[in-house]
Protein backbone atom coordinates (compact mmCIF):
# COMPACT_ATOMS: atom_id res chain seq x y z
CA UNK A 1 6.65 -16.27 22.28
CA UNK A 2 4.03 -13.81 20.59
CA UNK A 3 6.43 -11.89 19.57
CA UNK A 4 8.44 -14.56 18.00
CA UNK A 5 5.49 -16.32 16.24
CA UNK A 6 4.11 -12.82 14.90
CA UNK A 7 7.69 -11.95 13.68
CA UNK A 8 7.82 -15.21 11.72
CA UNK A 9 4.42 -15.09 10.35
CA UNK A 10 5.24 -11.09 8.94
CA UNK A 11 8.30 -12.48 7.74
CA UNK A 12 6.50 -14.99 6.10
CA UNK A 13 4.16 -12.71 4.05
CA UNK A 14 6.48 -10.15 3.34
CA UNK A 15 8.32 -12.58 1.54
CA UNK A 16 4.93 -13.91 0.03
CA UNK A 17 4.33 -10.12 -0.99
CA UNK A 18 7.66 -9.74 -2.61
CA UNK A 19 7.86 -12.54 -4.53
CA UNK A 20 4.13 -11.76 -6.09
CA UNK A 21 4.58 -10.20 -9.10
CA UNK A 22 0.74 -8.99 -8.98
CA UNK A 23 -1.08 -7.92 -6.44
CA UNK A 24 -4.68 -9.75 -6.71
CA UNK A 25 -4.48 -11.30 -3.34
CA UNK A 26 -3.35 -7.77 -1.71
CA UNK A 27 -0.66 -9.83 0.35
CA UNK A 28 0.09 -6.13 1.81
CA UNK A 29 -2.61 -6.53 4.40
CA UNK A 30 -1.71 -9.37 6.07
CA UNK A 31 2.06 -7.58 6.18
CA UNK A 32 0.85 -4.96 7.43
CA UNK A 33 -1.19 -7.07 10.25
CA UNK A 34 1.51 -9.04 10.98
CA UNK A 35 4.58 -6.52 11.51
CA UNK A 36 2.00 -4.05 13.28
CA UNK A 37 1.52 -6.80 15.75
CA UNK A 38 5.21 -7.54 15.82
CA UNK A 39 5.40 -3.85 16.57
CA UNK A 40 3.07 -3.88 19.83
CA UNK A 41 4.62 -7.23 21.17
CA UNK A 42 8.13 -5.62 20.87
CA UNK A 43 6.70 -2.97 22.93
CA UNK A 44 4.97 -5.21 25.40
CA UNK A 45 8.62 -7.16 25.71
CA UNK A 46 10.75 -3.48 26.31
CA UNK A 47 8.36 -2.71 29.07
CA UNK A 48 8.08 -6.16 30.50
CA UNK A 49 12.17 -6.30 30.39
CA UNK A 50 11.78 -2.78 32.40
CA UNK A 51 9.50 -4.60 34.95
CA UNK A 52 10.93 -7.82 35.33
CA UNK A 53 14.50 -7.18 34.55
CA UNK A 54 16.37 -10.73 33.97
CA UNK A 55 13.53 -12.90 35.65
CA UNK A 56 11.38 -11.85 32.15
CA UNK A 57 13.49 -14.26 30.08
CA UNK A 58 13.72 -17.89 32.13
CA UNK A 59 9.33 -17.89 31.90
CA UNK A 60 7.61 -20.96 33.17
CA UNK A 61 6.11 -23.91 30.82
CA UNK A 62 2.67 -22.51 31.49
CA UNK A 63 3.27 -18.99 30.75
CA UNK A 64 5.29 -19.36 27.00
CA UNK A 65 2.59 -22.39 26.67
CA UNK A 66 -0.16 -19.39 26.84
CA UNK A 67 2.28 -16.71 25.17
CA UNK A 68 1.95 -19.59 22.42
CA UNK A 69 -1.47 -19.75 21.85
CA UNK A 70 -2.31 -16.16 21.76
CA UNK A 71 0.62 -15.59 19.34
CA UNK A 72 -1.16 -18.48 17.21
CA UNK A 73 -4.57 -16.66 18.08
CA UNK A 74 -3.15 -13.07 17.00
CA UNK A 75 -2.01 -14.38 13.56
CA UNK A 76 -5.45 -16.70 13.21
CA UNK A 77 -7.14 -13.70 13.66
CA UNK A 78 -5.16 -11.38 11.06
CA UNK A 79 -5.35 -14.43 8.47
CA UNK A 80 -9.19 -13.95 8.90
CA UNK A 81 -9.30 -10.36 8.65
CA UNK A 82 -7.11 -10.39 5.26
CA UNK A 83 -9.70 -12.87 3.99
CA UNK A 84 -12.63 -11.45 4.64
CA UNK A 85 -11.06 -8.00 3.50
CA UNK A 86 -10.13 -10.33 0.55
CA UNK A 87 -13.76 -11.47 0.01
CA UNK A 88 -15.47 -8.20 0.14
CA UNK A 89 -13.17 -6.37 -2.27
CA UNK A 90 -12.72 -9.47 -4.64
CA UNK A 91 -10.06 -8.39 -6.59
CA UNK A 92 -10.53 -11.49 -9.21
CA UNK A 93 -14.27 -11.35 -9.21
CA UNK A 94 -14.94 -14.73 -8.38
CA UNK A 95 -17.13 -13.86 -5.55
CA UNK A 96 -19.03 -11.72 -7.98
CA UNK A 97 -19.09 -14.22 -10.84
CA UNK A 98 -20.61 -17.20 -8.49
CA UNK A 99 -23.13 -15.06 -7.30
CA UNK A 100 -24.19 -14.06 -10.70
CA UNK A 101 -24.25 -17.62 -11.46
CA UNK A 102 -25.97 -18.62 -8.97
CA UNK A 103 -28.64 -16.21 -9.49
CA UNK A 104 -29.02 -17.35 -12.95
CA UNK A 105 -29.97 -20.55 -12.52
C-alpha cells in the first residue's frame, strides 16, 4: 500500500512538473521525493516477496490499514519538505515582499 500511494502521488507531480511551463514552484522536488520513496518501497516489497514468498500478497485489514497511513504519512511529509524548501528559497518573492511590508509599516 506505500508503495502504491507513493507511486501515485510521484505520478501525480511528475505530471504537475511536465505540464508547468515555468518552474517557480520547483515541482522537481516533490518528484524527486516522491519517486525516491517509490524507489525504497519497491525495494522493501522485492525483499519482503523474498521473505514471505506468496503469503506477502493476501495481508490482513490491519496491516494494509497501517501500510495506508504511513504511505499517506510518507507523502504528508515530502509535501512539507517541498514547502518549506519552497518558502526559504521563494522563488516569486512573496515571502520577501510581505516581510518588507510588514516591516514598513
Amino acid at each position: 500500500m506505500t508503495l502504491l500511494i507513493c507511486v501515485f502521488a510521484a505520478i501525480i507531480a511528475t505530471v504537475k512538473w511536465y505540464k508547468r511551463k515555468d518552474d517557480t514552484l520547483m515541482l522537481g522536488i516533490p518528484c524527486i521525493l516522491f519517486w525516491g520513496a517509490s524507489l525504497m518501497w519497491l525495494g522493501d516489497a522485492i525483499f519482503g516477496y523474498a521473505e514471505d514468498g506468496a503469503a506477502f500478497f493476501e495481508p490482513e485489514a490491519a496491516e494494509m490499514l497501517n501500510d495506508a497511513y504511513l504511505g499517506l504519512s510518507v507523502v504528508a511529509l515530502g509535501l512539507i519538505l517541498w514547502l518549506a524548501i519552497l518558502l526559504i528559497k521563494d522563488p516569486k518573492g512573496i515571502v520577501k515582499a510581505s516581510l518588507k511590508k510588514k516591516a514598513e509599516q
